[in-house]
N, C-alpha and C. Protein backbone atom coordinates (compact mmCIF):
# COMPACT_ATOMS: atom_id res chain seq x y z
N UNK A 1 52.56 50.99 62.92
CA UNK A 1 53.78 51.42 63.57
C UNK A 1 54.67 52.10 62.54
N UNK A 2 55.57 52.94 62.96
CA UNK A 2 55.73 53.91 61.69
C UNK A 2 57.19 53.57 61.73
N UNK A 3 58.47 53.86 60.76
CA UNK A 3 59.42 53.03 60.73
C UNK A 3 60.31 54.03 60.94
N UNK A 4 61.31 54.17 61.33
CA UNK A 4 62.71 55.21 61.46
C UNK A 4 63.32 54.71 60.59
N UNK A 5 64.07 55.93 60.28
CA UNK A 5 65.75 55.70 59.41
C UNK A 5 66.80 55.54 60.68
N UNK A 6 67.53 54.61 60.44
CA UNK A 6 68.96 54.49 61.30
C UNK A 6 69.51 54.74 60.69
N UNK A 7 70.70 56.20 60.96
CA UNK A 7 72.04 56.65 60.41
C UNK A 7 72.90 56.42 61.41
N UNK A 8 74.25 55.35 60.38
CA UNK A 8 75.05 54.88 61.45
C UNK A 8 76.06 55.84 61.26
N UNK A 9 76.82 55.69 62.13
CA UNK A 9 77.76 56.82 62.37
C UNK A 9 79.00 56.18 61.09
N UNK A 10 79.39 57.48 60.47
CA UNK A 10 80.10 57.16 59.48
C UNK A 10 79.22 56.88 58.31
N UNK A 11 78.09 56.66 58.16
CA UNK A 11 77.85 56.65 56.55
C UNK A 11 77.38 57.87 56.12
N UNK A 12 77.96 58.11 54.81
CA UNK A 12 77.82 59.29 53.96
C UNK A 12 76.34 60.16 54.00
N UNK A 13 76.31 61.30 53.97
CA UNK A 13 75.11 62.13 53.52
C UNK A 13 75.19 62.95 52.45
N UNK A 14 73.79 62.90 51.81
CA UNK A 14 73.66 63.68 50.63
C UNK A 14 73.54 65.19 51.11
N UNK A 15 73.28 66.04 50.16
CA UNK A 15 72.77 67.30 50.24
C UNK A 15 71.32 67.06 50.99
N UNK A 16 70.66 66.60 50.58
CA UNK A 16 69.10 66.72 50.74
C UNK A 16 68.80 66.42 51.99
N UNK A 17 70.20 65.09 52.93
CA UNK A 17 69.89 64.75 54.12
C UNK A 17 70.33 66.15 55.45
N UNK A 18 71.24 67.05 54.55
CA UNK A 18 71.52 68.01 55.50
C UNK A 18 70.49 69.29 55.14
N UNK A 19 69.67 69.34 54.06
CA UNK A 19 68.92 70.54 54.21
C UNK A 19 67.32 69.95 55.22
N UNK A 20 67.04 68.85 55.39
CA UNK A 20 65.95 68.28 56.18
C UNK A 20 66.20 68.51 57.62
N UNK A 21 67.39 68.62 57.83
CA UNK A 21 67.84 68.53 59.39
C UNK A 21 68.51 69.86 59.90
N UNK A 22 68.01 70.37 60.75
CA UNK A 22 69.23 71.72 61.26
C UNK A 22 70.29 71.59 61.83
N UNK A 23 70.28 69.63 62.86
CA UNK A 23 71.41 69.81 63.66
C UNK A 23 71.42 68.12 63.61
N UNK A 24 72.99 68.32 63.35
CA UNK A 24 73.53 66.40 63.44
C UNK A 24 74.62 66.28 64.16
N UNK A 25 74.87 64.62 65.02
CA UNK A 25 75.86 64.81 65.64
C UNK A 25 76.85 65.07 64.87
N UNK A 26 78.28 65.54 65.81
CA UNK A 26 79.18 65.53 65.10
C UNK A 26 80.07 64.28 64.84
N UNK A 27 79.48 63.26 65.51
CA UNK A 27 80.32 61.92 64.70
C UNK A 27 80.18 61.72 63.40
N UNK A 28 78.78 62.60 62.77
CA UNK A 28 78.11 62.26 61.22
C UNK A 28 79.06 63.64 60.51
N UNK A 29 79.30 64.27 60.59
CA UNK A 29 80.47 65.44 60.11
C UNK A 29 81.49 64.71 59.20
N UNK A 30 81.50 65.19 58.02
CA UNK A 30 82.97 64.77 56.96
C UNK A 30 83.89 66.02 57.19
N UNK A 31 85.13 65.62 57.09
CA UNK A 31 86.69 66.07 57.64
C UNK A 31 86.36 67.09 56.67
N UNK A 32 87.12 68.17 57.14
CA UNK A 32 87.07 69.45 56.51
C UNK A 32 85.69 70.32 56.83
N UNK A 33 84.84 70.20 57.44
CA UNK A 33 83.62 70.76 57.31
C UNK A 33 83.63 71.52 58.58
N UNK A 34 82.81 73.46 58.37
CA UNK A 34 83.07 73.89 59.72
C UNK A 34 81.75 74.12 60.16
N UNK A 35 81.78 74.22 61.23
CA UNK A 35 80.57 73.71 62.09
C UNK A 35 80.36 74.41 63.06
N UNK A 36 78.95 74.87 63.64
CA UNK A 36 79.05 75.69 65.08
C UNK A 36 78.09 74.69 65.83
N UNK A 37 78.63 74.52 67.07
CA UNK A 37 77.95 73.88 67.91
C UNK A 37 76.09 74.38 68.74
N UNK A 38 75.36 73.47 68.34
CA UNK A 38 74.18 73.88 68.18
C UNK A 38 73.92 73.49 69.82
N UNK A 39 73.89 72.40 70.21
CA UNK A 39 73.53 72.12 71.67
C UNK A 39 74.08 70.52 72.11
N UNK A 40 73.86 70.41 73.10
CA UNK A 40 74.36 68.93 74.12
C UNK A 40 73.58 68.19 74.15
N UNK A 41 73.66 67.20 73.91
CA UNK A 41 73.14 66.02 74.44
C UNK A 41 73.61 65.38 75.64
N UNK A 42 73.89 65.70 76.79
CA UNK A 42 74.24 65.18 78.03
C UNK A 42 74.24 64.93 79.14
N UNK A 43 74.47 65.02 80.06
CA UNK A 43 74.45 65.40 81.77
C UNK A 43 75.01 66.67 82.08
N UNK A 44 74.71 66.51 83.28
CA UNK A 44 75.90 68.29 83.92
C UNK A 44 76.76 68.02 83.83
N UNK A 45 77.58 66.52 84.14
CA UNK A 45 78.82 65.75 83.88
C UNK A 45 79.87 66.13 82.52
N UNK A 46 78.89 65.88 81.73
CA UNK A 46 79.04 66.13 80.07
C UNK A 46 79.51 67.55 79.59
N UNK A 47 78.64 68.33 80.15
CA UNK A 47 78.43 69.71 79.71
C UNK A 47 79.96 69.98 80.30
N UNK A 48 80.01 69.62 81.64
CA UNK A 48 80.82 70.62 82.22
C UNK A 48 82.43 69.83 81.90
N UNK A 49 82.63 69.02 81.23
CA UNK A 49 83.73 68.10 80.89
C UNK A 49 84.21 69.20 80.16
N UNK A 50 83.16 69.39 78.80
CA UNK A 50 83.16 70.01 77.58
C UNK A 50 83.65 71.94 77.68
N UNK A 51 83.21 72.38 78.66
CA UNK A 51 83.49 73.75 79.33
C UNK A 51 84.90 73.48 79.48
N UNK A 52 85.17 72.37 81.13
CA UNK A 52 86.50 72.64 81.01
C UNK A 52 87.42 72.08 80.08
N UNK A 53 86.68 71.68 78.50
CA UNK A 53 88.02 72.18 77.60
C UNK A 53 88.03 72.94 76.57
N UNK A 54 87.13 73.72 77.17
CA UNK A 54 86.75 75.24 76.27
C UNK A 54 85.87 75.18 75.08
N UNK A 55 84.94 74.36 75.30
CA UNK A 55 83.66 74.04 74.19
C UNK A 55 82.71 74.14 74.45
N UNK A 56 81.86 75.35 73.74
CA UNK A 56 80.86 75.72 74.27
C UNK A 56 79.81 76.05 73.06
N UNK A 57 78.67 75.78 73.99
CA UNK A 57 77.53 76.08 72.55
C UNK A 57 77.80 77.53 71.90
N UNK A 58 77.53 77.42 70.65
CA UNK A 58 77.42 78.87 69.50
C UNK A 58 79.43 78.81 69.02
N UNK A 59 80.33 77.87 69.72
CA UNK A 59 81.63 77.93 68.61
C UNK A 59 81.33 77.32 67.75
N UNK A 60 82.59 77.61 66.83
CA UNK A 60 82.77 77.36 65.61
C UNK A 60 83.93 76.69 65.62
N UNK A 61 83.62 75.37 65.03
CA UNK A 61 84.59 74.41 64.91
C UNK A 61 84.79 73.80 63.45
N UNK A 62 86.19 73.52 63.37
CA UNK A 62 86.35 72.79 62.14
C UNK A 62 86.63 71.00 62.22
N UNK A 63 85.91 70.42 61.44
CA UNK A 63 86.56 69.19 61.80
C UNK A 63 87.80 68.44 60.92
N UNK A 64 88.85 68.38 61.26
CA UNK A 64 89.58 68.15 60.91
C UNK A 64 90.25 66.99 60.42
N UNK A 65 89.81 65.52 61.15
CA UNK A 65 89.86 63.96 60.98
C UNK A 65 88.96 63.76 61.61
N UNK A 66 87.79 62.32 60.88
CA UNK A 66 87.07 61.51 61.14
C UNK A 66 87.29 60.23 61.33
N UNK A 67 87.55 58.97 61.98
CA UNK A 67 87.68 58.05 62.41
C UNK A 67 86.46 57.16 62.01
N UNK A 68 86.57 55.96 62.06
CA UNK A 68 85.85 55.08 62.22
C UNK A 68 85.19 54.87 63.98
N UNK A 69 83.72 54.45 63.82
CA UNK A 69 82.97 54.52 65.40
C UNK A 69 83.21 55.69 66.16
N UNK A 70 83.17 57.23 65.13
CA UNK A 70 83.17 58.31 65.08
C UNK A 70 83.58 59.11 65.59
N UNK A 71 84.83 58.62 66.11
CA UNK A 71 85.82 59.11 67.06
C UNK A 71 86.39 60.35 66.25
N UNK A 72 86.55 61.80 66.00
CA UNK A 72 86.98 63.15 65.32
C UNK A 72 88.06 63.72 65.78
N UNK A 73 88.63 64.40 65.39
CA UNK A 73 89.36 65.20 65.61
C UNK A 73 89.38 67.34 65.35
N UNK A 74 88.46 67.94 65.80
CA UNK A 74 88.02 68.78 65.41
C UNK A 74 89.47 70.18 65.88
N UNK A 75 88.72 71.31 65.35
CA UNK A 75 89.49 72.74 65.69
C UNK A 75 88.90 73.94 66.25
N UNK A 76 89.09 74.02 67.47
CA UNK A 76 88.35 75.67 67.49
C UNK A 76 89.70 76.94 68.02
N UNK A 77 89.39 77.65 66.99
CA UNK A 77 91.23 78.76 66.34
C UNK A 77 92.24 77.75 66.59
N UNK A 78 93.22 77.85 67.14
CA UNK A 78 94.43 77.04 66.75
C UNK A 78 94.27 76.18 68.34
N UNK A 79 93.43 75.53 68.90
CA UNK A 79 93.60 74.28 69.66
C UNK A 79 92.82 73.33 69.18
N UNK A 80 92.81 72.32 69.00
CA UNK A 80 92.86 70.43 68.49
C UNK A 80 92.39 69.80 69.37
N UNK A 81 91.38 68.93 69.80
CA UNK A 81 90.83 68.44 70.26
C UNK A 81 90.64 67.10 69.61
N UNK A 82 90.61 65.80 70.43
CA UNK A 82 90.50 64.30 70.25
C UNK A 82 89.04 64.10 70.88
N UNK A 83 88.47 63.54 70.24
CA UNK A 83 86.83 63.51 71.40
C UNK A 83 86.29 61.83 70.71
N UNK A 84 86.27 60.83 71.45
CA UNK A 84 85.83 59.77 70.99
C UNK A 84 83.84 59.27 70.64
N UNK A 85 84.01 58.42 69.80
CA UNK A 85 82.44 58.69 69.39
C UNK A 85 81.84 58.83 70.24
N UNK A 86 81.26 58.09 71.25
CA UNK A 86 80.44 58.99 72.46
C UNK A 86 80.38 59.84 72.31
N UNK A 87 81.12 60.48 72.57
CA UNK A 87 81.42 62.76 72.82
C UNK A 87 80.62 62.62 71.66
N UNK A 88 81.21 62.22 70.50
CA UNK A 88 80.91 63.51 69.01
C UNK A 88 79.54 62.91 69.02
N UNK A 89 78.77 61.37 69.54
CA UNK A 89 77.52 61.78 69.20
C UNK A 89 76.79 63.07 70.29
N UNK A 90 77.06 63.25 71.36
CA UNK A 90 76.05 64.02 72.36
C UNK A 90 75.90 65.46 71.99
N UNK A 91 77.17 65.95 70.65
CA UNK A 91 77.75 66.89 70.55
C UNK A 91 76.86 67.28 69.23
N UNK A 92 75.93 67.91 69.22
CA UNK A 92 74.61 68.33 68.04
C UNK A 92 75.39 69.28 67.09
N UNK A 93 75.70 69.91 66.13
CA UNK A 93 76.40 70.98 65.40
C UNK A 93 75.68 71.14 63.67
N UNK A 94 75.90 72.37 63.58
CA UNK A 94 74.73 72.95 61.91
C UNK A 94 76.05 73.17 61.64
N UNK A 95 76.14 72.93 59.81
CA UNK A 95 76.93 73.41 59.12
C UNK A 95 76.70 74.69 59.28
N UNK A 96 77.94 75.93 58.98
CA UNK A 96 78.00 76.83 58.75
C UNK A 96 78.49 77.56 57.18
């Protein structure tokens, strides 16, 4: 049986863990880092929450505060967004 790594939300990554991977949630994102949204993890529910508040795959977001149980605070141009860990895990994003 072959073993997984568990990355909990909030612990640190090296360089080496972001060149192995193309896309991590954004609960795993450190503050300051900008980011374009790669794809969803969700329902139609999800998706379409995320539309109506103007977030959509291929922006570019900055994250701005990270929380503990990965609750963020991100930027896309000058509107601010609160999204609690749930959201930021379903929410896939590549450094840019």
């Amino acid at each position: 049986m072959e073993s997984s790594r568990l990355i909990e939300p909030g612990s640190e990554r090296s360089s080496e863990d972001l060149s192995s991977q193309s896309a991590l949630p954004l609960a795993l994102a450190s503050e300051g880092e900008m980011l374009k949204i790669d794809s969803l993890r969700g329902g139609r529910g999800f998706h379409e929450k995320l539309v109506s508040m103007g977030l959509n795959v291929g922006d570019e977001i900055e994250v701005i505060q990270r929380r503990a149980g990965g609750t963020v605070v991100i930027a896309k141009g000058e509107n601010r967004y609160g999204l609690g860990g749930g959201m930021a895990q379903k929410i896939l994003v590549a450094i840019i």
